[in-house]
Each structure stands twice: as C-alpha cells, then as structure tokens.
Protein backbone atom coordinates (compact mmCIF):
# COMPACT_ATOMS: atom_id res chain seq x y z
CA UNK A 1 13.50 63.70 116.32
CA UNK A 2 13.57 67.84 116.26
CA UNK A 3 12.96 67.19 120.38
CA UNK A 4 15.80 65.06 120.57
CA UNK A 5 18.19 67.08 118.93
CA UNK A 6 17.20 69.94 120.98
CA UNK A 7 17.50 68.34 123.92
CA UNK A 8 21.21 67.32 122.78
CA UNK A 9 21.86 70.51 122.23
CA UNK A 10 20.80 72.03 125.44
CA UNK A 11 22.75 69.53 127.45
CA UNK A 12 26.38 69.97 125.26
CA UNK A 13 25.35 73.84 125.73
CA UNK A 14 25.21 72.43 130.01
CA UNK A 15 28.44 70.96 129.35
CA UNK A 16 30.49 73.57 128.03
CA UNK A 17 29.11 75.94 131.14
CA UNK A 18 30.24 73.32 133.47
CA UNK A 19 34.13 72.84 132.09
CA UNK A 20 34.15 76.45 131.80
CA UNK A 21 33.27 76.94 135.19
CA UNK A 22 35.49 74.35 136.53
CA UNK A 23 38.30 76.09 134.64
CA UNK A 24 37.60 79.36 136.01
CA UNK A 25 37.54 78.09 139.16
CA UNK A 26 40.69 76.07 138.72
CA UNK A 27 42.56 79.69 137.87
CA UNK A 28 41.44 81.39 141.32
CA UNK A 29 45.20 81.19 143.20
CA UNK A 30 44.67 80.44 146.46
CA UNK A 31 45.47 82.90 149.04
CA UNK A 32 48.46 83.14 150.79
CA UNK A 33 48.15 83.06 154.90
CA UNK A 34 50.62 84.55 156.66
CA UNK A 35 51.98 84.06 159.99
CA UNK A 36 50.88 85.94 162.79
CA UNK A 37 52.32 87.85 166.09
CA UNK A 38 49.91 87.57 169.25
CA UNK A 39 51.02 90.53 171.74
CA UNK A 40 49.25 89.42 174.95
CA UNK A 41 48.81 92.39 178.01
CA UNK A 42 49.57 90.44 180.93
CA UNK A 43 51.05 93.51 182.75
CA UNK A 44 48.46 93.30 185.52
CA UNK A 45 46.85 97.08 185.88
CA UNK A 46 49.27 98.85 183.52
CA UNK A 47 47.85 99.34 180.25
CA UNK A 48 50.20 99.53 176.62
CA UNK A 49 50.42 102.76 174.95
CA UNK A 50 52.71 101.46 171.68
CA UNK A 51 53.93 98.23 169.79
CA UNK A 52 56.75 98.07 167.53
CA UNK A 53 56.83 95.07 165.42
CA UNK A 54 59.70 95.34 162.38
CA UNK A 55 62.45 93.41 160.95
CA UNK A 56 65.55 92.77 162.82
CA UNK A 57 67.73 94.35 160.06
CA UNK A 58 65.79 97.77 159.82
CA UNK A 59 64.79 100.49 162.34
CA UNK A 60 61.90 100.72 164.10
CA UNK A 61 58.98 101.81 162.62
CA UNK A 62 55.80 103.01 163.12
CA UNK A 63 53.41 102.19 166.23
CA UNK A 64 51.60 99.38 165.20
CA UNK A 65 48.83 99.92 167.49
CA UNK A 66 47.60 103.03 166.08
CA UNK A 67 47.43 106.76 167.36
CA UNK A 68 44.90 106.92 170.44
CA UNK A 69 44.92 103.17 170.66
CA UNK A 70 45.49 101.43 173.93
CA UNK A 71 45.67 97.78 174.68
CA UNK A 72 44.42 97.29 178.50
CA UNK A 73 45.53 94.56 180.53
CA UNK A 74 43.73 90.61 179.11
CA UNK A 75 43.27 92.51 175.53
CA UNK A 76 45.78 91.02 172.65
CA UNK A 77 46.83 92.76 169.56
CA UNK A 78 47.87 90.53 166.18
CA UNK A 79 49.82 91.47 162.96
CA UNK A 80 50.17 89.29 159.66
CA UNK A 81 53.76 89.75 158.98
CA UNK A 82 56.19 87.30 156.83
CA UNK A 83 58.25 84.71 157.81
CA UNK A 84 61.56 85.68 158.91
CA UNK A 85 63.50 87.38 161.81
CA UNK A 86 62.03 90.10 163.68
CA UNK A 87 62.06 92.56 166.84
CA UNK A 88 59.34 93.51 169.26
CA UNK A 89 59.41 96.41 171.60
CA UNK A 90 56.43 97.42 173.44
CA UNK A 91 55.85 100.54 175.50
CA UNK A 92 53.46 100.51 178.73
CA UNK A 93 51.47 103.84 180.33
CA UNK A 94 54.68 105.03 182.27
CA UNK A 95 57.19 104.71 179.14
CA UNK A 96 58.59 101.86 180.41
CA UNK A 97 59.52 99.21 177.80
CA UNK A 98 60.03 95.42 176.93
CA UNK A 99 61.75 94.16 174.36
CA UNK A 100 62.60 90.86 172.37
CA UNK A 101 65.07 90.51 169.81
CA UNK A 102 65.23 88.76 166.62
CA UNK A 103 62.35 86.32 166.95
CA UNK A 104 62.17 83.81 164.46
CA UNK A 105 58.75 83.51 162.89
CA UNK A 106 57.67 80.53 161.50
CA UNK A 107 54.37 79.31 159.94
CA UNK A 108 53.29 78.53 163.17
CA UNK A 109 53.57 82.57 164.48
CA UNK A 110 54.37 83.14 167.64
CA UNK A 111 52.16 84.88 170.52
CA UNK A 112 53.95 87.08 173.68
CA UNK A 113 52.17 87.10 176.59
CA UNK A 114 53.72 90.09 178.07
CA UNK A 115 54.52 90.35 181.61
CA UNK A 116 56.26 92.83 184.25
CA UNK A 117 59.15 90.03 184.07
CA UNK A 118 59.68 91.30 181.09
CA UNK A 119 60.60 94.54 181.56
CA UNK A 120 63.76 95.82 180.09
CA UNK A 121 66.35 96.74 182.91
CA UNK A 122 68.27 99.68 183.23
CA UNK A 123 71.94 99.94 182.27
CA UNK A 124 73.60 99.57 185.63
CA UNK A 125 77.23 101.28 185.41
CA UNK A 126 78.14 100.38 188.76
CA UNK A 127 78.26 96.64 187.74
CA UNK A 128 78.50 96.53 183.92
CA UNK A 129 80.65 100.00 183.75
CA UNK A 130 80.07 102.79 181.08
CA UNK A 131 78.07 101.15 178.40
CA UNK A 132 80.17 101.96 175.43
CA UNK A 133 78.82 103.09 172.06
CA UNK A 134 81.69 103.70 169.23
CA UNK A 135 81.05 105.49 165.71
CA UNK A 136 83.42 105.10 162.93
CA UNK A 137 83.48 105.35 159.29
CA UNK A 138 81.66 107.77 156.48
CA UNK A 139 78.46 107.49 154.74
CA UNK A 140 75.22 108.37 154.88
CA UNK A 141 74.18 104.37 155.93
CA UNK A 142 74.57 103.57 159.64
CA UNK A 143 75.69 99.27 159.97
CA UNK A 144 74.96 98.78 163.89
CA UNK A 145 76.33 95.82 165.20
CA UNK A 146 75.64 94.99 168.99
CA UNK A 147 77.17 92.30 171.59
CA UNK A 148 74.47 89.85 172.94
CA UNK A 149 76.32 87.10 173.52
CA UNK A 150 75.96 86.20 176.98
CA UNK A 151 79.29 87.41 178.32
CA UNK A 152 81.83 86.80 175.80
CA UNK A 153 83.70 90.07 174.60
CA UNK A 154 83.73 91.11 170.56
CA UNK A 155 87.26 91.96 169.50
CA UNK A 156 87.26 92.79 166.22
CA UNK A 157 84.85 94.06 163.29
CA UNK A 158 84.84 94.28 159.97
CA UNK A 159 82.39 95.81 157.64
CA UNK A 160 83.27 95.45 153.71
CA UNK A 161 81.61 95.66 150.57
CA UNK A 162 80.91 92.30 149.50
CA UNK A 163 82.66 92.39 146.40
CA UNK A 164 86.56 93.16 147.78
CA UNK A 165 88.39 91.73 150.88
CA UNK A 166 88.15 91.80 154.47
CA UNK A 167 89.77 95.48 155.41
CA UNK A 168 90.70 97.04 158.76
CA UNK A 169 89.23 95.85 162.10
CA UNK A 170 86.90 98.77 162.69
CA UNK A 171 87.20 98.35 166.59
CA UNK A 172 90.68 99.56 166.24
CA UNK A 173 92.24 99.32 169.97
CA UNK A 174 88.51 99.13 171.73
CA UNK A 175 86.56 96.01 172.97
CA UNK A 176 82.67 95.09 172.34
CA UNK A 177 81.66 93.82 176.29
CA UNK A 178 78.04 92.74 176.52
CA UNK A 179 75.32 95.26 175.11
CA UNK A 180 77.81 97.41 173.74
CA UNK A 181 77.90 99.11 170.28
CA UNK A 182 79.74 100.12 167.39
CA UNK A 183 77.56 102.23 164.40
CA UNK A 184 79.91 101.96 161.37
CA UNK A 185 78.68 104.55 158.84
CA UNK A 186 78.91 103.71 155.08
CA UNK A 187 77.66 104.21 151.71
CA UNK A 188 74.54 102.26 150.76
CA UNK A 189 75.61 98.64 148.85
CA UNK A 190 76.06 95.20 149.67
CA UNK A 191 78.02 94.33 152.72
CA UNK A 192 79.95 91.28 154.40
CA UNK A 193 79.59 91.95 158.35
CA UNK A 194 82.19 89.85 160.75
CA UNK A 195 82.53 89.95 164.88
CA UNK A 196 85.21 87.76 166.19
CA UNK A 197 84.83 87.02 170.26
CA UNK A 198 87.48 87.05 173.07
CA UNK A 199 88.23 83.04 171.52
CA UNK A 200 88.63 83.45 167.72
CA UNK A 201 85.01 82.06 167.21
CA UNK A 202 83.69 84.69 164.27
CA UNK A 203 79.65 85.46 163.04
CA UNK A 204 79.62 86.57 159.73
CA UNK A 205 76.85 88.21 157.44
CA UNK A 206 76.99 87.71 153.99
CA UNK A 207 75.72 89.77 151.41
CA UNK A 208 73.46 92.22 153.50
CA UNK A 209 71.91 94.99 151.57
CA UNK A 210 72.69 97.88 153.24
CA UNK A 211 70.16 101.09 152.47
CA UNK A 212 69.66 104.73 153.67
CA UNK A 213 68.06 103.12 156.61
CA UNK A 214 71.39 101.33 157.35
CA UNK A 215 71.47 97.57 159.23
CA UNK A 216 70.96 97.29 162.75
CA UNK A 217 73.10 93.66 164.11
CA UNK A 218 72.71 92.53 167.25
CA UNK A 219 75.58 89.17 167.47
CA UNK A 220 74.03 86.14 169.31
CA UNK A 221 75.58 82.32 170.10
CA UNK A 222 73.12 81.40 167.52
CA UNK A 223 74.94 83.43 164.97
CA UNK A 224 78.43 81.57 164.98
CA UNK A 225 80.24 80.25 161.63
C-alpha cells in the first residue's frame, strides 16, 4: 500500500513537471522574420564599394556594407529590414552609381541583381535643359519633393501643417519638369504634402511626420488621389 502511494505520488509530481513545461513553452513568443533585400553584383568585372539601403522618407544613411568591405562581382549582400517603402543606391569601384526608388517590400523581400543597365545616367542639359532645383520656405526641416512622373510637369505645391488649410502654392510662378526639385524648409511637425500635374490630377501625403532630418518625396503615377 506505502508502494502504491509512492508511486502515485511520483507520477502527480511527473505531471505537474509536464503542464509546467508545456506552459513555459506555450509563453516563448515566436520570433518575428523579417523581410529581406538580396543586392546581387552582376556588374561583370567592376566590383561595389557601398550600399545604401533606407527608407524612402529619410536621408540616406550609413553604408550598409561596412568600412573596407567590398562585394566582387557573383557575391550578394542581404539586410533584414521592415516592410514598407524603401530606396537603394549602390556605388561601384569608379563612383559610379545605381539607384532604385521607393521599392515596396513585402513579406516576400525582394532581391536586385544589379547590372551595368542599371546605371544611373547623367543629367543631359542639352536635351532635358537646366535641371532645376528651387528652395523656399524657413525652418530647420528640409520637405523634398521630386517629379518622377514619366513626363508630366508638377504645377503647383503645397506643404501645410496638417492641422490648418491648404496655403500658398510654394512653386510660385516656376514649373516641376521631370527630375526636378523643390526643398521646402520648415519647422519639424506633421505635414499634408500636395503636387498637382500639368492636368489637375493631384498626389497628396497625409499626415507625414516631418523631423530634423526633413522628408525626402519623390511623386510617381502610382501616387495619384
């Protein structure tokens, strides 16, 4: 009977290790996996001295590859970075540099096999004119807002605090042609952004926290109301 009652005991004892195992296990979160970029050097012989990988609405940051780091032509480089909207520059041996704007990154990631095609072009003034770049405003924040879509001209834009109305056009009498700029400087806040094209269509940013750093905008198609 004493045997029994042992053995009783030494199997609730089993049992109450086992539940409080499973419970402790049951608590461990699971952990989060985040999407990834792939940079790819398909450049042939020309190896990559730098990648930039940051947000689309902050400035570029710091080289991603490391001081004294070099990524030789067939070697890839990948980042963890969150879902959302982001540019990638990167920089070969001679300096020169390819660039993609505000890729969307999904769950999925994305991977950029980067070739010579790639390569971002000069500003050619003898076809395109003087590329224009326009500063207006006061503040210590700089709002950049550029003109990528594809041909069409930006009229007017306005750049308020979110919490009053739309104020003055801050192009005033000038025009936004393709791959120009305008740097509207401000105080740090929350900020409504609008461009309105050569046809009335507008693109229009609501609510954008605006910091020290400032807001860097470059308007696509894909951003019409």
């Amino acid at each position: 009977m004493r045997k029994t009652a042992v053995l009783l005991g030494i199997f609730a004892l089993a049992m109450i290790a086992g539940c409080g195992q499973q419970e402790q296990e049951a608590q461990v979160p699971e952990q989060e996996v985040l999407p990834e970029i792939t940079i790819i050097n398909g450049l042939e012989a020309w190896n990559i001295y730098a990648i930039l990988i940051d947000p689309s609405d902050s400035p570029w940051g710091e080289d991603r590859l490391g001081e004294d780091e070099i990524l030789a032509p067939g070697e890839s480089f990948t980042l963890e970075v969150n879902e959302g909207s982001w540019d990638i520059m990167v920089t070969d041996e001679d300096l020169d540099t390819y660039t993609l704007w505000q890729v969307e990154i999904g769950a999925e990631g994305y991977v950029w096999n980067v070739t010579l095609e790639d390569i971002d072009t000069a500003w050619d003034e003898e076809e395109f004119g003087e590329q224009l770049i326009l500063e207006t405003g006061e503040g210590t924040a700089p709002v950049v807002i550029g003109n990528n879509l594809d041909g069409w001209d930006i009229y007017f834009v306005y750049v308020d605090a979110s919490d009053s109305d739309w104020g003055d056009d801050r192009l005033g009498m000038e025009i936004l042609a393709q791959d120009d700029e305008i740097t509207v400087w401000v105080d740090p806040g929350i900020y409504d952004i609008r461009a309105e094209d050569e046809d009335g269509d507008t693109y229009t940013l609501w609510g954008v926290e605006v910091d020290v750093d400032g807001y860097h905008w470059f308007v696509t198609l894909e951003d019409i109301d």
